[in-house]
PDB file of N, CA and C in Angstrom:
ATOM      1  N   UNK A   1       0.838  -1.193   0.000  1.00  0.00           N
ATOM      2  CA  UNK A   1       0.000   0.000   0.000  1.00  0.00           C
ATOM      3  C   UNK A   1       0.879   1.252   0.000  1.00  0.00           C
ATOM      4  N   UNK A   2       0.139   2.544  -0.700  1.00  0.00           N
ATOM      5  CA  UNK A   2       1.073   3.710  -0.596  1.00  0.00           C
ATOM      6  C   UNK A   2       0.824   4.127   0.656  1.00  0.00           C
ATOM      7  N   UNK A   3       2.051   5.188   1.443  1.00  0.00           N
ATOM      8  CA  UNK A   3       1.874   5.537   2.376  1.00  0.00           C
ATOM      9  C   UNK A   3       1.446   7.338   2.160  1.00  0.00           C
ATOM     10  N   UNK A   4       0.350   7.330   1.916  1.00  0.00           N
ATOM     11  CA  UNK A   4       0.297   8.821   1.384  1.00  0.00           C
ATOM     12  C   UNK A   4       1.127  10.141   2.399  1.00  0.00           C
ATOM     13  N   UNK A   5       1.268   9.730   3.451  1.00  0.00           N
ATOM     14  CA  UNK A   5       2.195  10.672   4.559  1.00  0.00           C
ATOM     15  C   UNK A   5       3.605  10.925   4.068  1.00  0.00           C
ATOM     16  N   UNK A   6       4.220   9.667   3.883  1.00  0.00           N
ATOM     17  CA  UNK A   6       5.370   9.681   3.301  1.00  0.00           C
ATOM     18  C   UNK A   6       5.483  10.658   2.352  1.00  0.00           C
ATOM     19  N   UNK A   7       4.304  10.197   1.312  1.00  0.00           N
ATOM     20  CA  UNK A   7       4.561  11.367  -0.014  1.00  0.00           C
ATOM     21  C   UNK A   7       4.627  12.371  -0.098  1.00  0.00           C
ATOM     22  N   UNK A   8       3.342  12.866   1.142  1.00  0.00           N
ATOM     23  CA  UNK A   8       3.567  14.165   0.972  1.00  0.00           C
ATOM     24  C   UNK A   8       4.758  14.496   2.175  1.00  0.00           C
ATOM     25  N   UNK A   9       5.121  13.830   3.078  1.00  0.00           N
ATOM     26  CA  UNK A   9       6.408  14.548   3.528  1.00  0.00           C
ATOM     27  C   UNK A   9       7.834  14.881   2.343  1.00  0.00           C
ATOM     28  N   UNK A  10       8.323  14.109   1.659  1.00  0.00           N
ATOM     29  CA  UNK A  10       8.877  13.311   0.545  1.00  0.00           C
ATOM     30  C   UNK A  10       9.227  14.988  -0.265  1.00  0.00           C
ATOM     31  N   UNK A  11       7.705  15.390  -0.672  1.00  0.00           N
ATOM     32  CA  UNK A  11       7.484  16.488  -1.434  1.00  0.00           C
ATOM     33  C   UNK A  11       7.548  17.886  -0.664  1.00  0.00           C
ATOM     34  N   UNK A  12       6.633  17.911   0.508  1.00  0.00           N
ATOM     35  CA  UNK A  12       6.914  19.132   0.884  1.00  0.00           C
ATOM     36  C   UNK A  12       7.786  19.484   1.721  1.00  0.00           C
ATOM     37  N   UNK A  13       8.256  18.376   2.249  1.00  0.00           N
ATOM     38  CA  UNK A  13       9.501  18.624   3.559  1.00  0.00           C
ATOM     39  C   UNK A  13      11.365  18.564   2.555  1.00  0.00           C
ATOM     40  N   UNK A  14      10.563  17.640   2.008  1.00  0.00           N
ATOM     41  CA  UNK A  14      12.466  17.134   1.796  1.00  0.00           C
ATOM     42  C   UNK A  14      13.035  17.938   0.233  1.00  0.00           C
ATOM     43  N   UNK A  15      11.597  17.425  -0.541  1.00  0.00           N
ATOM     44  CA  UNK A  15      11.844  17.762  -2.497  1.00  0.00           C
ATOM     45  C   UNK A  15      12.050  19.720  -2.012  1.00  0.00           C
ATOM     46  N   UNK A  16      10.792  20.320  -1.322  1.00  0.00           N
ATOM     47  CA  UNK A  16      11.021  21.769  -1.424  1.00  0.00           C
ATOM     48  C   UNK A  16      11.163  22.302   0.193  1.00  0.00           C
ATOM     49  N   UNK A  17      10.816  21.857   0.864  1.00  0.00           N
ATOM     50  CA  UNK A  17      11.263  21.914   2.256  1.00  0.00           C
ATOM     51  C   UNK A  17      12.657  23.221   2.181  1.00  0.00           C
ATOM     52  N   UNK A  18      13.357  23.068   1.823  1.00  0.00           N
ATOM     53  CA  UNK A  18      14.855  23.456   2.205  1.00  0.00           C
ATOM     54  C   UNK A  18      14.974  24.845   1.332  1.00  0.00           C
ATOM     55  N   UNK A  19      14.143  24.724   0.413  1.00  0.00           N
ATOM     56  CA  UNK A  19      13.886  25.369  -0.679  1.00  0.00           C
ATOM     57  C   UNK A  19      13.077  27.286   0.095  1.00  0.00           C
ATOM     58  N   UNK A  20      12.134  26.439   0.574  1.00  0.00           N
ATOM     59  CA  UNK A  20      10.895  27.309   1.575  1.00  0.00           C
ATOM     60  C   UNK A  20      11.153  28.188   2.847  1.00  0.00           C
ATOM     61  N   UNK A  21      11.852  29.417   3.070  1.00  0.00           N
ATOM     62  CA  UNK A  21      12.602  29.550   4.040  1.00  0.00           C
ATOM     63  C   UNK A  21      11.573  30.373   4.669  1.00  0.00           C
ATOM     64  N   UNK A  22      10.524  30.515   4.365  1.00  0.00           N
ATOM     65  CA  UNK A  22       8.910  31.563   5.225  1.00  0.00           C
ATOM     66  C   UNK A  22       8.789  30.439   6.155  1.00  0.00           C
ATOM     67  N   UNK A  23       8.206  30.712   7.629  1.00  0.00           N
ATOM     68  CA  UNK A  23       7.281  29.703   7.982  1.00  0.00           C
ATOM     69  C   UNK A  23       6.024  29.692   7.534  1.00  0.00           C
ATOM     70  N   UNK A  24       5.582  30.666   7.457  1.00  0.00           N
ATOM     71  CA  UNK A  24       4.579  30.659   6.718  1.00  0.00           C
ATOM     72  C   UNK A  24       4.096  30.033   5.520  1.00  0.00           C
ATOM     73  N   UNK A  25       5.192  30.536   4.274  1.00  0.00           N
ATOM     74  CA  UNK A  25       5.003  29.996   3.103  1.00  0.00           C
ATOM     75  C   UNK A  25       4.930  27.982   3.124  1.00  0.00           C
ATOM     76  N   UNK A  26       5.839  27.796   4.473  1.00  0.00           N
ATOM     77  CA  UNK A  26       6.284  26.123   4.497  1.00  0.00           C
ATOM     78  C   UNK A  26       5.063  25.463   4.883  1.00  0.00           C
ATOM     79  N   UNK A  27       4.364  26.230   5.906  1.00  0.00           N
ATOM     80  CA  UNK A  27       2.825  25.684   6.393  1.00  0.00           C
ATOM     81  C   UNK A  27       1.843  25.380   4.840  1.00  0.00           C
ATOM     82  N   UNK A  28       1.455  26.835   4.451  1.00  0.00           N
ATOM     83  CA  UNK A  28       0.916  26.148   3.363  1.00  0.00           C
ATOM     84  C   UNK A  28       1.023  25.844   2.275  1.00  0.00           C
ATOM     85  N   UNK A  29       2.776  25.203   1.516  1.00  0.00           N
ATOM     86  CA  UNK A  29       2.929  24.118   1.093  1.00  0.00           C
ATOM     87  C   UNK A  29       2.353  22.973   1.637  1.00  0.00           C
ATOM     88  N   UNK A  30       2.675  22.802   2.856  1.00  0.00           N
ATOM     89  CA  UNK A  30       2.647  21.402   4.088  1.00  0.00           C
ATOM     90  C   UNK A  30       0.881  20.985   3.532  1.00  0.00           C
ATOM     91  N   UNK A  31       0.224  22.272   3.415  1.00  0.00           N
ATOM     92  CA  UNK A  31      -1.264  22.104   3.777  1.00  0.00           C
ATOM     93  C   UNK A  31      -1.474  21.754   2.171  1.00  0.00           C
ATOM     94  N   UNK A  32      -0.896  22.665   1.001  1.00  0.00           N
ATOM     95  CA  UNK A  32      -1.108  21.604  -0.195  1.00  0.00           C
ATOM     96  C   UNK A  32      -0.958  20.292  -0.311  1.00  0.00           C
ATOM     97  N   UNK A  33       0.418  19.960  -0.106  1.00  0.00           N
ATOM     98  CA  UNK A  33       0.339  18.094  -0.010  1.00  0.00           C
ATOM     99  C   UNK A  33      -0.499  17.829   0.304  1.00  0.00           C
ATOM    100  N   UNK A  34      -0.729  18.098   2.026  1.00  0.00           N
ATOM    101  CA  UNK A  34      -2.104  17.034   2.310  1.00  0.00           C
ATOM    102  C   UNK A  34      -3.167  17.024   1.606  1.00  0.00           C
ATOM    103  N   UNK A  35      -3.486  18.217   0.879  1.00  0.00           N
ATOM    104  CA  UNK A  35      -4.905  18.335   0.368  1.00  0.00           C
ATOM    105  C   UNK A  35      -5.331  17.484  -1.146  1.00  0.00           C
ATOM    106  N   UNK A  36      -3.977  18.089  -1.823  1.00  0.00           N
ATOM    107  CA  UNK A  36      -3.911  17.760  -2.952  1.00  0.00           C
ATOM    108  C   UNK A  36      -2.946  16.494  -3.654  1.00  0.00           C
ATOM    109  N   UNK A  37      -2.148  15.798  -2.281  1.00  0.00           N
ATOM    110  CA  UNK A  37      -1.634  14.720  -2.985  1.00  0.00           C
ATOM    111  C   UNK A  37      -2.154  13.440  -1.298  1.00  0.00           C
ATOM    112  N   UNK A  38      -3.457  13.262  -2.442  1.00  0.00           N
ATOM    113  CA  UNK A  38      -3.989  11.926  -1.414  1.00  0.00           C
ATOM    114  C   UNK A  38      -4.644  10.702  -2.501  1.00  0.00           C
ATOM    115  N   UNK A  39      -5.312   9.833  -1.608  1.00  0.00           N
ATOM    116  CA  UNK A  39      -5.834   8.736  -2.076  1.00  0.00           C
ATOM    117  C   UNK A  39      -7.084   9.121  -3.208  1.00  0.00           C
ATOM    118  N   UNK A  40      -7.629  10.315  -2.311  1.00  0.00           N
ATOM    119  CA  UNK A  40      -8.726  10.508  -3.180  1.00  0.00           C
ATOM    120  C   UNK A  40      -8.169  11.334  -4.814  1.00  0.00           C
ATOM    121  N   UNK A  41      -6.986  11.884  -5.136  1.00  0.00           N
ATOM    122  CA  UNK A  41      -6.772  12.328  -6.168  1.00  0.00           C
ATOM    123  C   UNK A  41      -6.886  11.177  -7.389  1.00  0.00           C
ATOM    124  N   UNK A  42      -6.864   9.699  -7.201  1.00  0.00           N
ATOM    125  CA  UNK A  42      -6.377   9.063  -8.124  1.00  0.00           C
ATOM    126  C   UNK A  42      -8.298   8.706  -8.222  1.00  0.00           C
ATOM    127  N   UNK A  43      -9.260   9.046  -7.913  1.00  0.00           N
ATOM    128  CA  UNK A  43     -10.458   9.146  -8.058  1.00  0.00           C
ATOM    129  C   UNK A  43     -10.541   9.016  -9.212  1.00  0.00           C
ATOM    130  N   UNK A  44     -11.519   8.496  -9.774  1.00  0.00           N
ATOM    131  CA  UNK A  44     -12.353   8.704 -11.636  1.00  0.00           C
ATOM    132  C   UNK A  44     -12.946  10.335 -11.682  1.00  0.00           C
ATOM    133  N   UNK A  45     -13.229  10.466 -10.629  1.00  0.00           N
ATOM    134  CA  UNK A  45     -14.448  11.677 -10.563  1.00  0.00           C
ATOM    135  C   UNK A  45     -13.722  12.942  -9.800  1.00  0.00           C
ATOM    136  N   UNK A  46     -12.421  12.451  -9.616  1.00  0.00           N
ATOM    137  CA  UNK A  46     -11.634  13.877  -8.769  1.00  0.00           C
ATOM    138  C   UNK A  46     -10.903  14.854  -9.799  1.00  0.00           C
ATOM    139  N   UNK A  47     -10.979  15.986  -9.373  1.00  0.00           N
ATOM    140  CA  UNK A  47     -10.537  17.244 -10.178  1.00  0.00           C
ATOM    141  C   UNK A  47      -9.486  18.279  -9.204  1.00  0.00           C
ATOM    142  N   UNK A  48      -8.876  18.527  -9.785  1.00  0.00           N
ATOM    143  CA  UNK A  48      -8.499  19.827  -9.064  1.00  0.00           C
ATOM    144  C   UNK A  48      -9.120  21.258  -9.707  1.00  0.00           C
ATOM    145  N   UNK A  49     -10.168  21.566  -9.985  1.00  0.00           N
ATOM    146  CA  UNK A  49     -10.800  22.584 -10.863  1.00  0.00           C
ATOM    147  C   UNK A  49     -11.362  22.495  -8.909  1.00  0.00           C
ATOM    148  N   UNK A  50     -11.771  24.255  -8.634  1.00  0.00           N
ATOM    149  CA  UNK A  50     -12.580  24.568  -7.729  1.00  0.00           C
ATOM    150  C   UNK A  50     -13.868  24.051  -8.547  1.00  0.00           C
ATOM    151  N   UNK A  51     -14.776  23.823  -7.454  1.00  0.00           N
ATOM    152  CA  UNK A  51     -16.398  23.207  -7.590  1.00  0.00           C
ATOM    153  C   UNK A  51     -17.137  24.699  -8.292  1.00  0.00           C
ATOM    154  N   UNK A  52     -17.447  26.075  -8.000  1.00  0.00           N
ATOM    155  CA  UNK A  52     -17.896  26.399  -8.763  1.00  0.00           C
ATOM    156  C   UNK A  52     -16.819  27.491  -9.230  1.00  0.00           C
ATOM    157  N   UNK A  53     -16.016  27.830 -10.133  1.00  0.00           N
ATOM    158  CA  UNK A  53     -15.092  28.849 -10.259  1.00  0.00           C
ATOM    159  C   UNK A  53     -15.837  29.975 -11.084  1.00  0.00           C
ATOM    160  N   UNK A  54     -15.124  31.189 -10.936  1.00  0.00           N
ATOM    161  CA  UNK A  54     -15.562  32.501 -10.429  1.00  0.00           C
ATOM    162  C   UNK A  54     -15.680  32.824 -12.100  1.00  0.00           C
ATOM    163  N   UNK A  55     -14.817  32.543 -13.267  1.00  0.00           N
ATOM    164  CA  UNK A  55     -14.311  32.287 -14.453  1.00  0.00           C
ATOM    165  C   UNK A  55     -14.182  31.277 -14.687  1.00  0.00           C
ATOM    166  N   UNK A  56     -14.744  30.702 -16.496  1.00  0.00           N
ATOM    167  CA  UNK A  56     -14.638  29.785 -16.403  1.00  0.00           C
ATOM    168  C   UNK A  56     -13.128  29.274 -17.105  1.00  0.00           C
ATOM    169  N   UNK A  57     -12.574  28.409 -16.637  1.00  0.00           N
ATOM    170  CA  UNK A  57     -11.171  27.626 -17.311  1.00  0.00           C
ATOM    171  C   UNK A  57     -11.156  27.324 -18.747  1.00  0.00           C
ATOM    172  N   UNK A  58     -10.349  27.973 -19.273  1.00  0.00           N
ATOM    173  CA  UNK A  58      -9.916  27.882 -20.953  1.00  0.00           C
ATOM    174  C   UNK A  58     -10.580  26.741 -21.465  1.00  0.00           C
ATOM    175  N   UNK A  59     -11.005  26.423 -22.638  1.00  0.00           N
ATOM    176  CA  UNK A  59     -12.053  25.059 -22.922  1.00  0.00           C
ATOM    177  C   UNK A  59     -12.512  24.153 -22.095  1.00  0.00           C
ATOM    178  N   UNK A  60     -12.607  25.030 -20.971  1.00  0.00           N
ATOM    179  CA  UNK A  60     -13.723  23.691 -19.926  1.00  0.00           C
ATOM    180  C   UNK A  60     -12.554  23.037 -19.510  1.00  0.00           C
ATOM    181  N   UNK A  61     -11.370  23.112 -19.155  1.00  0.00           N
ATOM    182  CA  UNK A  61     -10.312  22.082 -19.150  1.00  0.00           C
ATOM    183  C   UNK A  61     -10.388  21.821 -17.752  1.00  0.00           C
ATOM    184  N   UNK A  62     -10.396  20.256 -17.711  1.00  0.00           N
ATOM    185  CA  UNK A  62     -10.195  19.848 -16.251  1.00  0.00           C
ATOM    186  C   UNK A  62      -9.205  19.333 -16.016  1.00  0.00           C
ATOM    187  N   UNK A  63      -8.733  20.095 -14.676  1.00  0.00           N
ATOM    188  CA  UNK A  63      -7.173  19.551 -14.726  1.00  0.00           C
ATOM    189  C   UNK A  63      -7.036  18.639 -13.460  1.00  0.00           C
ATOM    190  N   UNK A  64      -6.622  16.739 -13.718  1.00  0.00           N
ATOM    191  CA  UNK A  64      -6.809  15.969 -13.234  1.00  0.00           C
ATOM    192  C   UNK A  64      -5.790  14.820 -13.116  1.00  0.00           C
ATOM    193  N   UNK A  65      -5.482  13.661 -12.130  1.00  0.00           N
ATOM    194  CA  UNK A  65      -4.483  12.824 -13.105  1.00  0.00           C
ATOM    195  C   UNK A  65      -5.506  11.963 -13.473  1.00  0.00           C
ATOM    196  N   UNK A  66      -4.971  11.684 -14.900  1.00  0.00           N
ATOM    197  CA  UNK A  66      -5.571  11.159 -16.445  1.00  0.00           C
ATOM    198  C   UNK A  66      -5.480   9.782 -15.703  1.00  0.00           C
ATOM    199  N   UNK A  67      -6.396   8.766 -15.850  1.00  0.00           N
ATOM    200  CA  UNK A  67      -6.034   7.245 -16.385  1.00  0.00           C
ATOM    201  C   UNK A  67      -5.667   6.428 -17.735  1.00  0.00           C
ATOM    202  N   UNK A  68      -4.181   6.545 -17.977  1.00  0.00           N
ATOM    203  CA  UNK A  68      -4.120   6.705 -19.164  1.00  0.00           C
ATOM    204  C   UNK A  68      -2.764   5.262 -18.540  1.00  0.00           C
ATOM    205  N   UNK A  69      -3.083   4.243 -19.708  1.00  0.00           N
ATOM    206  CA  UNK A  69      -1.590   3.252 -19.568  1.00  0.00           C
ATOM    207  C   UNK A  69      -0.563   3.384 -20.220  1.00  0.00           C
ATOM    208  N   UNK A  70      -0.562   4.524 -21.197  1.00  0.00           N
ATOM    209  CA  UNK A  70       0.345   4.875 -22.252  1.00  0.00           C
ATOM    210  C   UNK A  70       1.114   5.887 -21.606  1.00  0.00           C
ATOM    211  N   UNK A  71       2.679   6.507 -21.833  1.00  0.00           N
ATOM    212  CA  UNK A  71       3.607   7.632 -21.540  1.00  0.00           C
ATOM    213  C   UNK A  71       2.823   8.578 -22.292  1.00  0.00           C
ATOM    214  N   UNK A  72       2.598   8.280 -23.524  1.00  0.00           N
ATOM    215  CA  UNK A  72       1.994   9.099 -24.779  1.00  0.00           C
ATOM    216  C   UNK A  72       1.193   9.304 -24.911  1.00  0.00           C
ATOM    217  N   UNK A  73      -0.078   9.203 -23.798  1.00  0.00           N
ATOM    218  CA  UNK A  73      -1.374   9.694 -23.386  1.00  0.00           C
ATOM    219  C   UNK A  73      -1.069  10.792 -22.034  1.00  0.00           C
ATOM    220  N   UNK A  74      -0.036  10.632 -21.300  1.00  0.00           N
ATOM    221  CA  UNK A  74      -0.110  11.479 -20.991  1.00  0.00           C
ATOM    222  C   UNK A  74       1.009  12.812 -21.254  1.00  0.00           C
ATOM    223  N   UNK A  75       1.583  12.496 -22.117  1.00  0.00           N
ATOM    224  CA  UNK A  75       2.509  13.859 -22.780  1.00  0.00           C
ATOM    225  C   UNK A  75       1.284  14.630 -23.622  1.00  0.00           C
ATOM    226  N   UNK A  76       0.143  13.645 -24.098  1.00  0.00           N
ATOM    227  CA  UNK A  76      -1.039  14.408 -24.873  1.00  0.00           C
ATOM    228  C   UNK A  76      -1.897  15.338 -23.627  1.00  0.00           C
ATOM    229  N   UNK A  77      -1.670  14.956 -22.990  1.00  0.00           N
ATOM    230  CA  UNK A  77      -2.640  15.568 -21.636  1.00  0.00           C
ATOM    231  C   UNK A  77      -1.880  16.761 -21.093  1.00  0.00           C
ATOM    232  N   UNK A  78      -0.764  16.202 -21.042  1.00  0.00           N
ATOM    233  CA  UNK A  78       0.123  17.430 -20.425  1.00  0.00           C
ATOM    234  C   UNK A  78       0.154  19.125 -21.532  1.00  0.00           C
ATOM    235  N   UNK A  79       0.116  18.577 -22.942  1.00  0.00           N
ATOM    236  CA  UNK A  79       0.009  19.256 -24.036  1.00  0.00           C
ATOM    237  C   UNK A  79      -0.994  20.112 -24.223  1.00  0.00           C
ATOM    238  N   UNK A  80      -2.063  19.457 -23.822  1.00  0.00           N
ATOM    239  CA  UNK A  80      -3.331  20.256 -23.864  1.00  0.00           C
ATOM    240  C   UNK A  80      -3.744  21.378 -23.099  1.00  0.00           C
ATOM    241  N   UNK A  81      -2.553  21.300 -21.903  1.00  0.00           N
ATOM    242  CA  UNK A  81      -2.757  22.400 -20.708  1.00  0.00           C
ATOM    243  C   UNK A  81      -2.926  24.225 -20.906  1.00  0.00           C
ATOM    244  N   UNK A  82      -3.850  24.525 -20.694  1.00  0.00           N
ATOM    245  CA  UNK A  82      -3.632  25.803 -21.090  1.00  0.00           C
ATOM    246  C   UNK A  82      -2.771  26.257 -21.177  1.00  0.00           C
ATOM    247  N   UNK A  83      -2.687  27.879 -21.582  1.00  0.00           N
ATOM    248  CA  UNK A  83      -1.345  28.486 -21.256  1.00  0.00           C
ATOM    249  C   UNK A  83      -0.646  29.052 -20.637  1.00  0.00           C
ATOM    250  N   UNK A  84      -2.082  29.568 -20.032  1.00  0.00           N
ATOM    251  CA  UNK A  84      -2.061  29.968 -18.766  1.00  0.00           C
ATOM    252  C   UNK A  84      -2.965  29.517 -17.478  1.00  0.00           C
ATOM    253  N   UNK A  85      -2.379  29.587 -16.392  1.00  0.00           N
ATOM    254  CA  UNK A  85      -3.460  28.705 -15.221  1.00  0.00           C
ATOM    255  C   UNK A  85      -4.205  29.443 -14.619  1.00  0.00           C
ATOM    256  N   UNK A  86      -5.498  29.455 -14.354  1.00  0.00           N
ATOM    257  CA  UNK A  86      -6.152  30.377 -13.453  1.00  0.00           C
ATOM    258  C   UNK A  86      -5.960  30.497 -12.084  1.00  0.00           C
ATOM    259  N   UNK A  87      -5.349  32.075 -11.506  1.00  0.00           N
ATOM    260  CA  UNK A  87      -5.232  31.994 -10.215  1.00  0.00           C
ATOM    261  C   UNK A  87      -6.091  30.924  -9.220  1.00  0.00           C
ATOM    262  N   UNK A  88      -7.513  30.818  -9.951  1.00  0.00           N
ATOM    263  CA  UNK A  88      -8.674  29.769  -9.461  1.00  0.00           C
ATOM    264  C   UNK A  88      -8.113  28.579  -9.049  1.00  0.00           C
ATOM    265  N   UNK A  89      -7.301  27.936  -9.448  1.00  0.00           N
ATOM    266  CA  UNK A  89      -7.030  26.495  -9.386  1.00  0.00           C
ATOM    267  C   UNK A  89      -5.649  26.428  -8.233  1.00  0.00           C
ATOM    268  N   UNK A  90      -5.799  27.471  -7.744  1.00  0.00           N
ATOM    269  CA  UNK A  90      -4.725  27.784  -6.546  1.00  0.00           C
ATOM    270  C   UNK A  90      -5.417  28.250  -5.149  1.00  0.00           C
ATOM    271  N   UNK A  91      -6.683  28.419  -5.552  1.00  0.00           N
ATOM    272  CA  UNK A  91      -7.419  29.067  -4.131  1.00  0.00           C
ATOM    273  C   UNK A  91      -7.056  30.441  -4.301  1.00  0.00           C
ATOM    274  N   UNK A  92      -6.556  30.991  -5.022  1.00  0.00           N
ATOM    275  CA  UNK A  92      -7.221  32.902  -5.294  1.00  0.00           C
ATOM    276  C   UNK A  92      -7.910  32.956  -6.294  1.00  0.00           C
ATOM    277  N   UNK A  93      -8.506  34.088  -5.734  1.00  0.00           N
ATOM    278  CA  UNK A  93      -9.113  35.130  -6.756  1.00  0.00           C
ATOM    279  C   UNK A  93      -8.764  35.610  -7.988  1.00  0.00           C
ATOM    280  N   UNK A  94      -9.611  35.601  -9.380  1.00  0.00           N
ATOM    281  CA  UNK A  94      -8.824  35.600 -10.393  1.00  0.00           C
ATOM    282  C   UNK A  94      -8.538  37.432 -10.441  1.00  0.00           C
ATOM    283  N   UNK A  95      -8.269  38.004  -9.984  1.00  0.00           N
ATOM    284  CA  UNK A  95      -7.755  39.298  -9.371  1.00  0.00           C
ATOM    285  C   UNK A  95      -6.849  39.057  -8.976  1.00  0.00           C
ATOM    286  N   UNK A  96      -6.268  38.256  -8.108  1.00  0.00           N
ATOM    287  CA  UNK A  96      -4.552  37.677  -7.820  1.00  0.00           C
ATOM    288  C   UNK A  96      -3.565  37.225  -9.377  1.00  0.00           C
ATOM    289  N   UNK A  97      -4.219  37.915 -10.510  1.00  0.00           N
ATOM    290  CA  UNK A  97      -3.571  37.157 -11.612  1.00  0.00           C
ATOM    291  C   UNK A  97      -3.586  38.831 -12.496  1.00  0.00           C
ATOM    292  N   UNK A  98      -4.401  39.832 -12.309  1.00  0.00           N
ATOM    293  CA  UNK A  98      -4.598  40.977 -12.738  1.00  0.00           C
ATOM    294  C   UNK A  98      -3.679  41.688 -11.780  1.00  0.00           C
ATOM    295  N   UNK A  99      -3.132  41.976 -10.792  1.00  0.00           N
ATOM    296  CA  UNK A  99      -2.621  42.262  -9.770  1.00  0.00           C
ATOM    297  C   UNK A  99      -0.800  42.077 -10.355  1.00  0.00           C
ATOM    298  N   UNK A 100      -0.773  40.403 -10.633  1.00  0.00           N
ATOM    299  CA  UNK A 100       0.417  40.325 -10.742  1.00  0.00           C
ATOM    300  C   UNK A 100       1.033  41.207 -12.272  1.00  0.00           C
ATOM    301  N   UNK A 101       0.661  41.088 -13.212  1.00  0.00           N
ATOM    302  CA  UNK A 101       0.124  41.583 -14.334  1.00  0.00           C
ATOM    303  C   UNK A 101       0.376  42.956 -14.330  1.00  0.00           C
ATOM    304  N   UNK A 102      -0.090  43.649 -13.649  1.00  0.00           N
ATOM    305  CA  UNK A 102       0.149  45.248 -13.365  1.00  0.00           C
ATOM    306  C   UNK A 102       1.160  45.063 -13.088  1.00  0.00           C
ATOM    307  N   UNK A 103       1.448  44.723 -11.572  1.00  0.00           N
ATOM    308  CA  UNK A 103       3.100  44.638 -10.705  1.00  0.00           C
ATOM    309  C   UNK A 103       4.257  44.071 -11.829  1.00  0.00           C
ATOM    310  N   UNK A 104       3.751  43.327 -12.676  1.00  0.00           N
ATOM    311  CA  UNK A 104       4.708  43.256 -13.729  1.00  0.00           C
ATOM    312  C   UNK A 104       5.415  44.173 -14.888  1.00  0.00           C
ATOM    313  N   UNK A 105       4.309  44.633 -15.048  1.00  0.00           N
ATOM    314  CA  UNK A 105       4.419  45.787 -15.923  1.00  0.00           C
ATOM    315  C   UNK A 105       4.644  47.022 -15.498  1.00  0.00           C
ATOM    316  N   UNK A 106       4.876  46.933 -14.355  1.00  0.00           N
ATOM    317  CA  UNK A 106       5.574  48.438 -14.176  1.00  0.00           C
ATOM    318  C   UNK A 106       6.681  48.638 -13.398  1.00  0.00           C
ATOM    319  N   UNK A 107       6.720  46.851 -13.238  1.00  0.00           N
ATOM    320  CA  UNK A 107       8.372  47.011 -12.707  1.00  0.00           C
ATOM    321  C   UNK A 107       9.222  46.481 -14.182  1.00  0.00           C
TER     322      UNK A 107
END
């Protein structure tokens, strides 16, 4: 059996852990793993798309892991990814993406 704890320690402690020097910022990494790398992700019916988003995502795209037995089903999946991601699919506001956008452009 997987040990889903492991994984996400694995990822957020060890892969970027060292990386993360906020406490803050390290908490909620810590709190992504748990949320987003569990048992229930490998679901038929699980998404990482928020349930109702504020905007809707570039062709309806749901962004999920694929059940696919091929490498080459999922380099097609990976391909298809927009081009850009909606702040939405991070837990902000798609105003956290207009924001950066400005701050970009005028620095």
């Amino acid at each position: 059996a997987m040990s889903w704890p492991t994984i996400q320690y694995m990822v957020s402690e060890v892969a970027y852990g060292g990386k993360i020097t906020d406490d803050m910022d390290r908490r909620l990494f810590t709190t992504y793993a748990e949320k987003w790398m569990s048992e229930q992700c490998l679901s038929p019916d699980f998404s990482y798309n928020p349930e109702s988003p504020i905007t809707p995502f570039p062709n309806d795209f749901m962004y999920c892991i694929p059940d696919k037995p091929e490498h080459v089903d999922f380099i097609r999946y990976i391909q298809s990814f927009p081009d850009e991601d909606s702040p939405e699919l991070f837990g902000l506001h798609p105003n956290a993406d207009l924001t950066y956008r400005i701050q970009s452009a005028e620095s």
